[in-house]
C-alpha atoms as a PDB file:
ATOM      1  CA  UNK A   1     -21.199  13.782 -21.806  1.00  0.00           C
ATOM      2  CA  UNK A   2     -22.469  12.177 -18.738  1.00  0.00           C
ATOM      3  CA  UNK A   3     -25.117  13.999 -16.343  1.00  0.00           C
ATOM      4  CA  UNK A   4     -26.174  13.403 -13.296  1.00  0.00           C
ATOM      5  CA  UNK A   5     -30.042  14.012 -12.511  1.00  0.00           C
ATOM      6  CA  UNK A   6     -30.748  15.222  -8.621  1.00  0.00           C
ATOM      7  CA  UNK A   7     -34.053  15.012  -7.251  1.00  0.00           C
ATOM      8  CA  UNK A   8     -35.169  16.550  -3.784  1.00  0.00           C
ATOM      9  CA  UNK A   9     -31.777  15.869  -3.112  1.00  0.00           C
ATOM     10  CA  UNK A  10     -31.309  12.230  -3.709  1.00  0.00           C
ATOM     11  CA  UNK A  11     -28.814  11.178  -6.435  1.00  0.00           C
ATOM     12  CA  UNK A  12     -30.179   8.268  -8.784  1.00  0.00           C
ATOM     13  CA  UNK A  13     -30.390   8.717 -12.645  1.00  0.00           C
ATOM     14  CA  UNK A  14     -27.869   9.540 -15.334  1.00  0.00           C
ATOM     15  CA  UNK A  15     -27.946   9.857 -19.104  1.00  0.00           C
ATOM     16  CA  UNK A  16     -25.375  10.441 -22.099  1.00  0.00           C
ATOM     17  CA  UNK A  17     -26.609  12.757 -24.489  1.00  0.00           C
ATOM     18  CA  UNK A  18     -30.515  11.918 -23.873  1.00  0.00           C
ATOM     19  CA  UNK A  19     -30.182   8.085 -23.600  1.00  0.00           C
ATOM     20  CA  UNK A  20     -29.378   5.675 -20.473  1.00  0.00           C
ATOM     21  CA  UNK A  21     -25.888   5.948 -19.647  1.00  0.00           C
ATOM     22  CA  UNK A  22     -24.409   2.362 -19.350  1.00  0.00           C
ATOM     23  CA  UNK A  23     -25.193   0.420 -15.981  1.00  0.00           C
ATOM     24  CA  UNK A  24     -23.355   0.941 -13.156  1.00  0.00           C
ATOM     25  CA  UNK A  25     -23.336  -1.770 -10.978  1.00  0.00           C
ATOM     26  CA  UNK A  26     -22.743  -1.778  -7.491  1.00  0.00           C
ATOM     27  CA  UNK A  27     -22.106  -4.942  -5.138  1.00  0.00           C
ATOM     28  CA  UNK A  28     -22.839  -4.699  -1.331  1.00  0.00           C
ATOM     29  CA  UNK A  29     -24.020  -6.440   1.661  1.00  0.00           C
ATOM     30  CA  UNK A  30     -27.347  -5.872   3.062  1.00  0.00           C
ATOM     31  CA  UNK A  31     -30.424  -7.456   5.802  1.00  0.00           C
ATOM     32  CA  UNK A  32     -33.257  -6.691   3.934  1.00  0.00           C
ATOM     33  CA  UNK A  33     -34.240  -9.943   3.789  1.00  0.00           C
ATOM     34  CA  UNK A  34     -33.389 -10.600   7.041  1.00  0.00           C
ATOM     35  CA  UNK A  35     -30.105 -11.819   7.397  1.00  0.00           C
ATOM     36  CA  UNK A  36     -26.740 -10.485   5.325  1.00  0.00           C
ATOM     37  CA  UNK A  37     -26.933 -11.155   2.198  1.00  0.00           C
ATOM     38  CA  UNK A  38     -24.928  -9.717  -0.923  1.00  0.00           C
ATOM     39  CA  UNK A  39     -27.130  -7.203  -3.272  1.00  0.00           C
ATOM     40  CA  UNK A  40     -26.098  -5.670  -6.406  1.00  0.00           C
ATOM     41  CA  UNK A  41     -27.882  -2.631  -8.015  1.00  0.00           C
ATOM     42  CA  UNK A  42     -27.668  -0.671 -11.247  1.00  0.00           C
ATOM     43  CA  UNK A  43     -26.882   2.925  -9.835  1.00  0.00           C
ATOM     44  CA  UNK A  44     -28.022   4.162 -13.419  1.00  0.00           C
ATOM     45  CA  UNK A  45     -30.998   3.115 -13.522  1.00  0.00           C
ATOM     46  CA  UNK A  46     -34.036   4.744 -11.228  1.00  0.00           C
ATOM     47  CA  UNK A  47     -36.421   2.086 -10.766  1.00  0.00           C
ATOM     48  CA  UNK A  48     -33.465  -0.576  -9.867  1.00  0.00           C
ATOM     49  CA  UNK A  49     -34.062  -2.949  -6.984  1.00  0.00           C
ATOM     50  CA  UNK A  50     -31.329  -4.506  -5.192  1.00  0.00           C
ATOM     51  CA  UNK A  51     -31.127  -8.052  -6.336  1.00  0.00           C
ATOM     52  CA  UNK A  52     -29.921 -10.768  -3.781  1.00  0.00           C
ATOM     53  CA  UNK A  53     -27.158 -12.750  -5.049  1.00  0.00           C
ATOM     54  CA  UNK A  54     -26.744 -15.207  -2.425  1.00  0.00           C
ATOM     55  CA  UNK A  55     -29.964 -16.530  -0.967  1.00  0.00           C
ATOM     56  CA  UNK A  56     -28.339 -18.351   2.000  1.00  0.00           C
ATOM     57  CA  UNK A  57     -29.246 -18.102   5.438  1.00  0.00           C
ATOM     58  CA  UNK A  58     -25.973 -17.676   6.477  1.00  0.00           C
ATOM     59  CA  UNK A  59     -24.446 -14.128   7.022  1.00  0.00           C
ATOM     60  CA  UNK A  60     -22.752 -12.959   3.519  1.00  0.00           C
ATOM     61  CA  UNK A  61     -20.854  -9.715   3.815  1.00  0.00           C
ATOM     62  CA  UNK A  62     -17.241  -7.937   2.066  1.00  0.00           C
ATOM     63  CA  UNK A  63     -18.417  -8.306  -1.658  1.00  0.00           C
ATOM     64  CA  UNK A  64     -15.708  -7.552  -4.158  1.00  0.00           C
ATOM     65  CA  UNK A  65     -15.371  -7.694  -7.968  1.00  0.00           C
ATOM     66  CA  UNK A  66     -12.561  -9.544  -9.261  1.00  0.00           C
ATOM     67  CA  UNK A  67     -11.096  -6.999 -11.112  1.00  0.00           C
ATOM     68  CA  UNK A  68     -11.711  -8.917 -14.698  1.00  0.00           C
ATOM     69  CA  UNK A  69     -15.892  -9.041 -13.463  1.00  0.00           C
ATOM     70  CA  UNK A  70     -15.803 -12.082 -13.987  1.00  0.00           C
ATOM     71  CA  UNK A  71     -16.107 -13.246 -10.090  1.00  0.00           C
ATOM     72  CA  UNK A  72     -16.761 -11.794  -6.723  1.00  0.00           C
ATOM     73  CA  UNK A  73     -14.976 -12.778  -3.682  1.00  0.00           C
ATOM     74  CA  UNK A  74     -17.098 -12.610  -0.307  1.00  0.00           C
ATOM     75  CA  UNK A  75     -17.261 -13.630   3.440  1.00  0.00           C
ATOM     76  CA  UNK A  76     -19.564 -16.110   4.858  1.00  0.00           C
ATOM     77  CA  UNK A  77     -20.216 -18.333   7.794  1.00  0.00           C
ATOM     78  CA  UNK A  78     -22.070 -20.554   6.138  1.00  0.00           C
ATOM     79  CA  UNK A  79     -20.068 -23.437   6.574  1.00  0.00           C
ATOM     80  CA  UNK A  80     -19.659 -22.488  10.297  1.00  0.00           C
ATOM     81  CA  UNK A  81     -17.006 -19.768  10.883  1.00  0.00           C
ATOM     82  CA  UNK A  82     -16.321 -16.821   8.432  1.00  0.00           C
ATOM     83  CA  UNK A  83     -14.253 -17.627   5.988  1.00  0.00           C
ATOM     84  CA  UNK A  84     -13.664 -16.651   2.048  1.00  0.00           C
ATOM     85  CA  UNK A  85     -15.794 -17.720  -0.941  1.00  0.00           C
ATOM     86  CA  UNK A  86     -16.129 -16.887  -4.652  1.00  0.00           C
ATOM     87  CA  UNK A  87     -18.852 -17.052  -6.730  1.00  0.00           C
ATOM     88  CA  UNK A  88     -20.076 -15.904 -10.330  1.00  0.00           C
ATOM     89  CA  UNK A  89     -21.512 -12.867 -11.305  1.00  0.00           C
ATOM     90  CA  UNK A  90     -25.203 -14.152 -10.814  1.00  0.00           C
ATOM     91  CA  UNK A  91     -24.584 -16.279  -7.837  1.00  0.00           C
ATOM     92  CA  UNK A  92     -23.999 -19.180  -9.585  1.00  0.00           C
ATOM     93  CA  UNK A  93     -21.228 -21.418  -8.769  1.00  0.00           C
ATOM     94  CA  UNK A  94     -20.721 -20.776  -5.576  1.00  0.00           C
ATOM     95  CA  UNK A  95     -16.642 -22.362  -4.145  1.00  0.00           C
ATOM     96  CA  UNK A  96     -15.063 -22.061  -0.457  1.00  0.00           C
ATOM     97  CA  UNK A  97     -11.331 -20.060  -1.707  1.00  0.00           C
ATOM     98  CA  UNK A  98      -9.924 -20.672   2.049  1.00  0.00           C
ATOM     99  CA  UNK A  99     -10.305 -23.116   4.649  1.00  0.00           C
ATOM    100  CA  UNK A 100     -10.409 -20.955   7.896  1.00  0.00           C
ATOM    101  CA  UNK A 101      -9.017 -23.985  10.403  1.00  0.00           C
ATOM    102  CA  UNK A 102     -11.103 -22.206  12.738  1.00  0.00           C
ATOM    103  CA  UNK A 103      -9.892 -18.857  12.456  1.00  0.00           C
ATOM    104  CA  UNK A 104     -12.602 -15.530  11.426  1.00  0.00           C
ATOM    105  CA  UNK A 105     -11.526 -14.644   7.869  1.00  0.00           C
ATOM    106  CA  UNK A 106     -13.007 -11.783   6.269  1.00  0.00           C
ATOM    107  CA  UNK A 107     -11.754  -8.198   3.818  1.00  0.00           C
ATOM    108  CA  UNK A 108     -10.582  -9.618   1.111  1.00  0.00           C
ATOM    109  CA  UNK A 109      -9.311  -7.816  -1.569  1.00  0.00           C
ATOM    110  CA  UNK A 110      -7.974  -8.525  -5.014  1.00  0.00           C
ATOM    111  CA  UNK A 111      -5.266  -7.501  -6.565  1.00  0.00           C
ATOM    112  CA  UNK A 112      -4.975  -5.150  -9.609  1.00  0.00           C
ATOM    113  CA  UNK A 113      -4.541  -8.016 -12.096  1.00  0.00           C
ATOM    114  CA  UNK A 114      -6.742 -10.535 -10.631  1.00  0.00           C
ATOM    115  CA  UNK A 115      -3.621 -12.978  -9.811  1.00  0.00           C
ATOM    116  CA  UNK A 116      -3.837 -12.686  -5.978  1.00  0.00           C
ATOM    117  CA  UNK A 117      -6.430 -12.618  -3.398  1.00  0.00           C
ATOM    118  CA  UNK A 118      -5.329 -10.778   0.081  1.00  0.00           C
ATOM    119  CA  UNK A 119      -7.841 -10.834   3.112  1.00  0.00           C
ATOM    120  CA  UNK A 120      -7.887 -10.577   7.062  1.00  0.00           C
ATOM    121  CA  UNK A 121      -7.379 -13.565   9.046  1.00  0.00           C
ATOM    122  CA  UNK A 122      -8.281 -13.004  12.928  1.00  0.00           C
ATOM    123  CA  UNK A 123      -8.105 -14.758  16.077  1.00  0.00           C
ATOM    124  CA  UNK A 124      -7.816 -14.011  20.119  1.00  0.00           C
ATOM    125  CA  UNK A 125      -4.477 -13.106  19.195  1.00  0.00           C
ATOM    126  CA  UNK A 126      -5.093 -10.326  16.685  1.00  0.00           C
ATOM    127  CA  UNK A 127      -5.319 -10.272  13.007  1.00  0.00           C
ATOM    128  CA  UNK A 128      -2.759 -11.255  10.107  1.00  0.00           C
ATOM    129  CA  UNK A 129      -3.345 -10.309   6.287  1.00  0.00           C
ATOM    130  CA  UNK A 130      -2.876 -13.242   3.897  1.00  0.00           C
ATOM    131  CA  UNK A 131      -2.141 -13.104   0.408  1.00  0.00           C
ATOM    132  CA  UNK A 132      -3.303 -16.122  -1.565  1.00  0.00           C
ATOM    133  CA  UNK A 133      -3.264 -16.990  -5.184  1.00  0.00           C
ATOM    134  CA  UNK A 134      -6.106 -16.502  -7.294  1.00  0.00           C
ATOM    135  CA  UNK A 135      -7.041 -20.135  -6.430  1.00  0.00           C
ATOM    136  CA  UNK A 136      -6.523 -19.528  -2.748  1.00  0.00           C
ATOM    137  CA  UNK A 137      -3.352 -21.734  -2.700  1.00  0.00           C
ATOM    138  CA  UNK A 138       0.205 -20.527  -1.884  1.00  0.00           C
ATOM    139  CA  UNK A 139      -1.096 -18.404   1.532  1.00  0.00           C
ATOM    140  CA  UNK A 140       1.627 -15.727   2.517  1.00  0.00           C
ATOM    141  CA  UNK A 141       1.392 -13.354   5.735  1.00  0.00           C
ATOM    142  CA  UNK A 142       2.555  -9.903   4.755  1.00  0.00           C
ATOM    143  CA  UNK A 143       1.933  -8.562   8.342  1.00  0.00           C
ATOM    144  CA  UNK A 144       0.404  -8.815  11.554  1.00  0.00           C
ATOM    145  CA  UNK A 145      -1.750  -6.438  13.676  1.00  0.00           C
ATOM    146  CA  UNK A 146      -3.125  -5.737   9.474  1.00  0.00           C
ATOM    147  CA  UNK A 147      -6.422  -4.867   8.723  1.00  0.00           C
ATOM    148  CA  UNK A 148      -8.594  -3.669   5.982  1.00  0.00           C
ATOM    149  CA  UNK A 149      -6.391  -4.336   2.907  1.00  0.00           C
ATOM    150  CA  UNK A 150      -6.691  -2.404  -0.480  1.00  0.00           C
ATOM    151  CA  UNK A 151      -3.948  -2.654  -3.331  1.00  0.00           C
ATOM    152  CA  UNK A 152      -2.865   0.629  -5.087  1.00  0.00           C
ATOM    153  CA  UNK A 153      -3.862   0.436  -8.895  1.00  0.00           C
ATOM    154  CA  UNK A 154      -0.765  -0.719 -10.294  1.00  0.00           C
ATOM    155  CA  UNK A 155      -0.098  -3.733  -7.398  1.00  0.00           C
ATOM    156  CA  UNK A 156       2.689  -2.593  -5.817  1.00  0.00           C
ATOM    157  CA  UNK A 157       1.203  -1.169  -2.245  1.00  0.00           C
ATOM    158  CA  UNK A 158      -1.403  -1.735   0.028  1.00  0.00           C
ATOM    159  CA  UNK A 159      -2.570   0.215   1.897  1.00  0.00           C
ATOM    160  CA  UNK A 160      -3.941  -1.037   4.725  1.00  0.00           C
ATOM    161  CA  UNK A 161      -5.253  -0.393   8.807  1.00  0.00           C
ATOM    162  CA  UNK A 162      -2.906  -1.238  12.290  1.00  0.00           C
ATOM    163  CA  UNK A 163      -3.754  -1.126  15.280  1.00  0.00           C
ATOM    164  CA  UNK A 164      -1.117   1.122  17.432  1.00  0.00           C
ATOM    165  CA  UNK A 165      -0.846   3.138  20.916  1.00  0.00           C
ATOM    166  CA  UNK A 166      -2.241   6.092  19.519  1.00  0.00           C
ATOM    167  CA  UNK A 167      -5.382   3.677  17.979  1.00  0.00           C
ATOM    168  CA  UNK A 168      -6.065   2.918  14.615  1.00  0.00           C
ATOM    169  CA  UNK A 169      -3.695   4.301  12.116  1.00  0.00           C
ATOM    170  CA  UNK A 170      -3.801   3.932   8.019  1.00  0.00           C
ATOM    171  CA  UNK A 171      -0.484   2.640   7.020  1.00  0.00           C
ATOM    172  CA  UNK A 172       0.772   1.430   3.796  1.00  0.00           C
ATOM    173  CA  UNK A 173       3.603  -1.294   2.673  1.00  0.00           C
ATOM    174  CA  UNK A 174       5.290  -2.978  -0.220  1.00  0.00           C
ATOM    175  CA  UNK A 175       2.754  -6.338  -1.870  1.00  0.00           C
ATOM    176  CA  UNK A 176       5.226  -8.419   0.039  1.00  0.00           C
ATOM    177  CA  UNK A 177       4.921  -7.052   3.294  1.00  0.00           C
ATOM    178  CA  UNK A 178       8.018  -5.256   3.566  1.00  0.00           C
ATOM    179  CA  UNK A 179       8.797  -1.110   3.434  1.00  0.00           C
ATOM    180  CA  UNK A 180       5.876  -0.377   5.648  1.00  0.00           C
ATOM    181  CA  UNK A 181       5.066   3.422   5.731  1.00  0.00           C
ATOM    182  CA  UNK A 182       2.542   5.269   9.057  1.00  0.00           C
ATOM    183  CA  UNK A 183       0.586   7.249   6.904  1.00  0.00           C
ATOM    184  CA  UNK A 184      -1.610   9.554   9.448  1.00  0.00           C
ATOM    185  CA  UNK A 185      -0.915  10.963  12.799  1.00  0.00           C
ATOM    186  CA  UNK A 186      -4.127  11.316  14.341  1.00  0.00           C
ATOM    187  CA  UNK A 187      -5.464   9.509  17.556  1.00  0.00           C
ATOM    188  CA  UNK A 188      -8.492   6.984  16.565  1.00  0.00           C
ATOM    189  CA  UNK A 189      -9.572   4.851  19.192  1.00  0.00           C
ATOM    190  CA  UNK A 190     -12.839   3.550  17.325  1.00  0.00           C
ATOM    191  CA  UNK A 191     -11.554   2.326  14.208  1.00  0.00           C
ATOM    192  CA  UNK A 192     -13.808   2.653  11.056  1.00  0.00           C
ATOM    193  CA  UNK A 193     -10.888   3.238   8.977  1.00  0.00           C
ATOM    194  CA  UNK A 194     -10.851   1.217   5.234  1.00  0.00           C
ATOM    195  CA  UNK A 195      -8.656   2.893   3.187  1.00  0.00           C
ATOM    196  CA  UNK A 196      -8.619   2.553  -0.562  1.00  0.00           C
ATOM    197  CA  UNK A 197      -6.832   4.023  -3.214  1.00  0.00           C
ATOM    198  CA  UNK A 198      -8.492   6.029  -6.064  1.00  0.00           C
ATOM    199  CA  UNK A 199      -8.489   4.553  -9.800  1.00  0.00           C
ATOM    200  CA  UNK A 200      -5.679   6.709 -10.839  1.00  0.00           C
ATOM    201  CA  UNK A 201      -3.731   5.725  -7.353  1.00  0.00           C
ATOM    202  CA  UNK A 202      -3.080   9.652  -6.576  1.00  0.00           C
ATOM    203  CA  UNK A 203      -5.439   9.458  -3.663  1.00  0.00           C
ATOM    204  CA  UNK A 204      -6.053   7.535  -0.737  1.00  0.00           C
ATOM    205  CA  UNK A 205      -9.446   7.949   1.034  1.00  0.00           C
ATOM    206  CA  UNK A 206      -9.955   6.586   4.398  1.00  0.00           C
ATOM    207  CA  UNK A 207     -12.012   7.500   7.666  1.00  0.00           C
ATOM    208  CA  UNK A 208     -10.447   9.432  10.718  1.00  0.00           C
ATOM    209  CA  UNK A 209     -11.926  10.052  14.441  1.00  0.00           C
ATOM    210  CA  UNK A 210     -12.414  13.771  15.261  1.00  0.00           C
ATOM    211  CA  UNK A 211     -14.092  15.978  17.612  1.00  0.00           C
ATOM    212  CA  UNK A 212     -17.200  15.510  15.458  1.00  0.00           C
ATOM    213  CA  UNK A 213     -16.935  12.184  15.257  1.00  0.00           C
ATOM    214  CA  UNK A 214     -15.628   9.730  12.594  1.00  0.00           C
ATOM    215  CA  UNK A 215     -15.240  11.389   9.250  1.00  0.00           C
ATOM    216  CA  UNK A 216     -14.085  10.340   5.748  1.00  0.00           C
ATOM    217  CA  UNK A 217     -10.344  12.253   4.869  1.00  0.00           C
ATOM    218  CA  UNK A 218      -8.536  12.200   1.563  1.00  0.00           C
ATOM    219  CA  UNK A 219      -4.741  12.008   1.145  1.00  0.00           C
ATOM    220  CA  UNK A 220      -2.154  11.928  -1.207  1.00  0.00           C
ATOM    221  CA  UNK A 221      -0.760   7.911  -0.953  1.00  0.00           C
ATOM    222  CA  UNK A 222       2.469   8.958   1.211  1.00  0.00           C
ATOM    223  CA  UNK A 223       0.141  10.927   3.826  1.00  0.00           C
ATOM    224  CA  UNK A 224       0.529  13.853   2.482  1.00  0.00           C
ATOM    225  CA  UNK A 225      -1.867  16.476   2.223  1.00  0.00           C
ATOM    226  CA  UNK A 226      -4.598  15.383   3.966  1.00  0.00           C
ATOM    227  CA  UNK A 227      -8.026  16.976   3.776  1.00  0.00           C
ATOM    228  CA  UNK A 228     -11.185  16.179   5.063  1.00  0.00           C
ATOM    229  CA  UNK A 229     -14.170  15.299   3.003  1.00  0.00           C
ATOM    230  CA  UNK A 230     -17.408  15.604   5.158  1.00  0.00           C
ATOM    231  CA  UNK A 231     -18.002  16.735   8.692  1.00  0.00           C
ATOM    232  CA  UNK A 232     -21.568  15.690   9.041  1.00  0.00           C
ATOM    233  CA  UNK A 233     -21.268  13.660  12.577  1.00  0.00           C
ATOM    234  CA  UNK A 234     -21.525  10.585  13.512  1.00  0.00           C
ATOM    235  CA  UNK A 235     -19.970   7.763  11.738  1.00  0.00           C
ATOM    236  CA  UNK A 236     -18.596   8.045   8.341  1.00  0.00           C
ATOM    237  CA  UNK A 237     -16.864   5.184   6.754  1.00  0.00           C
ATOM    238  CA  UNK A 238     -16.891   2.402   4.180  1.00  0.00           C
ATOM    239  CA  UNK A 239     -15.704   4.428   1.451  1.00  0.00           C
ATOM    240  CA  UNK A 240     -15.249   3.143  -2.434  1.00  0.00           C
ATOM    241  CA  UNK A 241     -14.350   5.409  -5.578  1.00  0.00           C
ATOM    242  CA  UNK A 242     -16.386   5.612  -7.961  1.00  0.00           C
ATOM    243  CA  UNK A 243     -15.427   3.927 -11.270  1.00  0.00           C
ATOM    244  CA  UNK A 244     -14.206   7.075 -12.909  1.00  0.00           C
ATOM    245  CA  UNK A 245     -13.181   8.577  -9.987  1.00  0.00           C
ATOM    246  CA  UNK A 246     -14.958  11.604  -9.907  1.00  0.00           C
ATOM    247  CA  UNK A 247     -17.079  10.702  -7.108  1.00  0.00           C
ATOM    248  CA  UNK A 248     -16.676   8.760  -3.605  1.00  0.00           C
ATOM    249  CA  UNK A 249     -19.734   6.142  -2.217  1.00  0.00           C
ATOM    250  CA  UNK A 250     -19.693   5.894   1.943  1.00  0.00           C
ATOM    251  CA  UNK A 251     -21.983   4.844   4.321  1.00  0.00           C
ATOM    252  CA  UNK A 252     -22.802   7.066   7.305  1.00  0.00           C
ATOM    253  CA  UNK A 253     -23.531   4.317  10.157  1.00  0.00           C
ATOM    254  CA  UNK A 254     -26.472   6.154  12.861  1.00  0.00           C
ATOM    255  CA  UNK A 255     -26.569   5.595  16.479  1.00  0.00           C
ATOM    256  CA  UNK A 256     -26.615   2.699  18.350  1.00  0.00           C
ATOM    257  CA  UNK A 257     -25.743   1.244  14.504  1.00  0.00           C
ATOM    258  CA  UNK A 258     -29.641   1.303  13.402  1.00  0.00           C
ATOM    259  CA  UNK A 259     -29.592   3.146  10.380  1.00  0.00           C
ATOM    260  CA  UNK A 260     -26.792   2.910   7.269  1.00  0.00           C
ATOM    261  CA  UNK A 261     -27.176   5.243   4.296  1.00  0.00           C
ATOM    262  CA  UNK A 262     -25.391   5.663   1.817  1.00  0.00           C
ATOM    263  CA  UNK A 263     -24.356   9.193   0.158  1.00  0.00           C
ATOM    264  CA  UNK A 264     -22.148   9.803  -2.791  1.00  0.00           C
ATOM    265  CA  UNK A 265     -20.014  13.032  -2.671  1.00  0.00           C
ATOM    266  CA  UNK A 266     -17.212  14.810  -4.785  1.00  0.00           C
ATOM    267  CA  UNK A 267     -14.153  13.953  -4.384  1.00  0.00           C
ATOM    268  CA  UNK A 268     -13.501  17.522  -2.594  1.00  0.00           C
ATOM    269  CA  UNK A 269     -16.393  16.660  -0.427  1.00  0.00           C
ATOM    270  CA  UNK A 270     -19.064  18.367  -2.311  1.00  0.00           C
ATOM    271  CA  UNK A 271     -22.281  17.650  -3.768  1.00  0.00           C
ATOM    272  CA  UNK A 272     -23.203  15.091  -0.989  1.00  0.00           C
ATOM    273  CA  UNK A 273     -26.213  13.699  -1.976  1.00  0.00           C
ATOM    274  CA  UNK A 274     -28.234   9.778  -0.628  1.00  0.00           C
ATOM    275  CA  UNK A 275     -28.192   7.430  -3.322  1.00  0.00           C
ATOM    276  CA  UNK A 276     -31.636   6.782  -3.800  1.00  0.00           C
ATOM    277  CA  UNK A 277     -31.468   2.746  -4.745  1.00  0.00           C
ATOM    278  CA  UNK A 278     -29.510   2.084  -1.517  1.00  0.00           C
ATOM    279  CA  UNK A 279     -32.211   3.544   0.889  1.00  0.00           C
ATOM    280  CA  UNK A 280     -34.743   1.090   1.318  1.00  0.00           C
ATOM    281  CA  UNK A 281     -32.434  -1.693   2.990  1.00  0.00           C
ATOM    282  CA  UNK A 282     -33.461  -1.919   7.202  1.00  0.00           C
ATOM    283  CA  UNK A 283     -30.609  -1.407   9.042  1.00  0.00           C
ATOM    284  CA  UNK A 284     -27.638  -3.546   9.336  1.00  0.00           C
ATOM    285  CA  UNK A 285     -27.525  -3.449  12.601  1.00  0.00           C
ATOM    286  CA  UNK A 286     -26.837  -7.186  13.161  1.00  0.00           C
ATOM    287  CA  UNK A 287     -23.773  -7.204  10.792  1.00  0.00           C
ATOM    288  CA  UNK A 288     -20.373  -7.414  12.109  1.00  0.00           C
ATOM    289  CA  UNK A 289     -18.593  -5.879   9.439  1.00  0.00           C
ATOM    290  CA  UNK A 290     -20.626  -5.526   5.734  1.00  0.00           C
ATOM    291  CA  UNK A 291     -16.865  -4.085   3.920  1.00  0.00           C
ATOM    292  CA  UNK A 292     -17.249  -1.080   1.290  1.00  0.00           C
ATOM    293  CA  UNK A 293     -19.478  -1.690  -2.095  1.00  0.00           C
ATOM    294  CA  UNK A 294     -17.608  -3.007  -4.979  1.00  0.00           C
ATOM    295  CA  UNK A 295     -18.266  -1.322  -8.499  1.00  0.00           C
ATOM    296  CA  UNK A 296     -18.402  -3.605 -10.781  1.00  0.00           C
ATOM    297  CA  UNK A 297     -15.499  -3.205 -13.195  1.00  0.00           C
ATOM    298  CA  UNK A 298     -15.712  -1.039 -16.608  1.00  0.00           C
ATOM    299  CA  UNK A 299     -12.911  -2.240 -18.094  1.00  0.00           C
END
């Protein structure tokens, strides 16, 4: 039976029947060593301190687990403009996936069985998601004016963010592009949306604008009943399931973009609580886009 331990309100120790429950690993992208860099931190463990996995002075942002652990895919400018990279689990090993020919690319996001790679490619012109092989050969657009990408557990959607009259709108199509679906109705001028579907694939989360500002809503993955999760203020976004899903991770982004914690919450939106290992990071205020933390895989 797994516990959770909360102390003066800060979530940041569980155990299994009186010993260490296993680590919990978390990937994410942080300037607390003065420049983006990508941290990972055992969630389980109460004295963990984020270890820096990429020691470049480049920018390092939009870790995610390939979903065997075995690598992490990541954006960086350190050969110039933002572009896609993969390393190993401690660092090591470090290998350019895509060659950006100039263009910002960024979000990327692996598929379900580790085969295919999609991610964001922008320009002046807008932005186009890319699916690549594993390898980052054998690029394929499946849409333009697509942002944010996030495959449904068993590979067959993704859901993903568009750009549209009414503002930013979650949206969701086929893996090849096709039998695209307008998922919410509301008017979002700001953005901040990253969906991503729950372990299970019976939820969506994503972030919404309302009068309150931008908050973090739950759906079912056609749109339907959607409910919203926190209604704290300001700006609530970056959202990733928990392993198990049982529990959502999301960053609440402060004025003026100066301060960044994160809070874990139920997935009916109680129980919000900081996570206590993610709290000492300055804020990532000169970060263009750090993408959601990446758990690292159980399976």
């Amino acid at each position: 039976m797994i516990r959770t331990l909360i102390v003066a309100g800060s979530l940041f120790w569980s155990w299994t029947a009186g010993t260490l429950a296993a680590p919990l690993e978390v990937l994410f992208s942080s300037n607390k060593d003065g420049n983006a860099e990508i941290m990972i931190v055992d969630l389980n463990d109460e004295n963990a301190k984020p270890k820096n996995l990429t020691n470049n002075k480049a920018e390092d942002t939009c870790p995610v687990w390939r979903p065997d652990g075995k690598q992490i895919a990541f954006a960086s400018n350190r050969d110039g403009v933002y572009t896609i990279f993969v390393m190993d689990p401690d660092g090591s090993n470090v290998k350019k996936l895509i060659d950006p020919a100039g263009k910002f690319c960024y979000n990327p996001a692996w598929s379900p069985d580790g085969k295919k790679l999609a991610y964001v490619m922008r320009d002046d012109k807008g932005a186009t998601t890319i699916v690549v092989d594993a390898d980052g050969t054998n690029p394929k657009p499946i849409g333009e004016n697509v942002w944010d990408p996030a495959w449904s557990p068993d590979g067959k959607r993704i859901a993903f963010t568009r750009f549209t009259e009414l503002g930013y709108k979650i949206h969701a199509m086929d893996a090849d592009g096709t039998n695209v679906k307008d998922l919410n109705t509301g008017d979002n001028r700001l953005g901040w949306s990253y969906p991503q579907f729950s372990p299970d694939g019976k939820k969506l989360v994503f972030s919404d604008l309302t009068d309150n500002g931008i908050e973090v809503f739950v759906c079912d993955p056609d749109g339907q009943n959607q409910q919203i999760l926190t209604n704290q203020g300001g700006t609530n976004t970056y959202c990733a399931w928990f392993p198990d899903g049982k529990r959502i991770l999301f960053r609440q982004v402060g004025q003026d973009r100066k301060e960044w914690p994160y809070f874990a919450m139920d997935v009916n939106g109680l129980n919000r609580v900081p996570i206590k290992q993610l709290q000492e990071e300055p804020a990532l205020n000169n970060l263009l886009d750090p993408g959601r933390a990446s758990f690292r895989p159980t399976k």
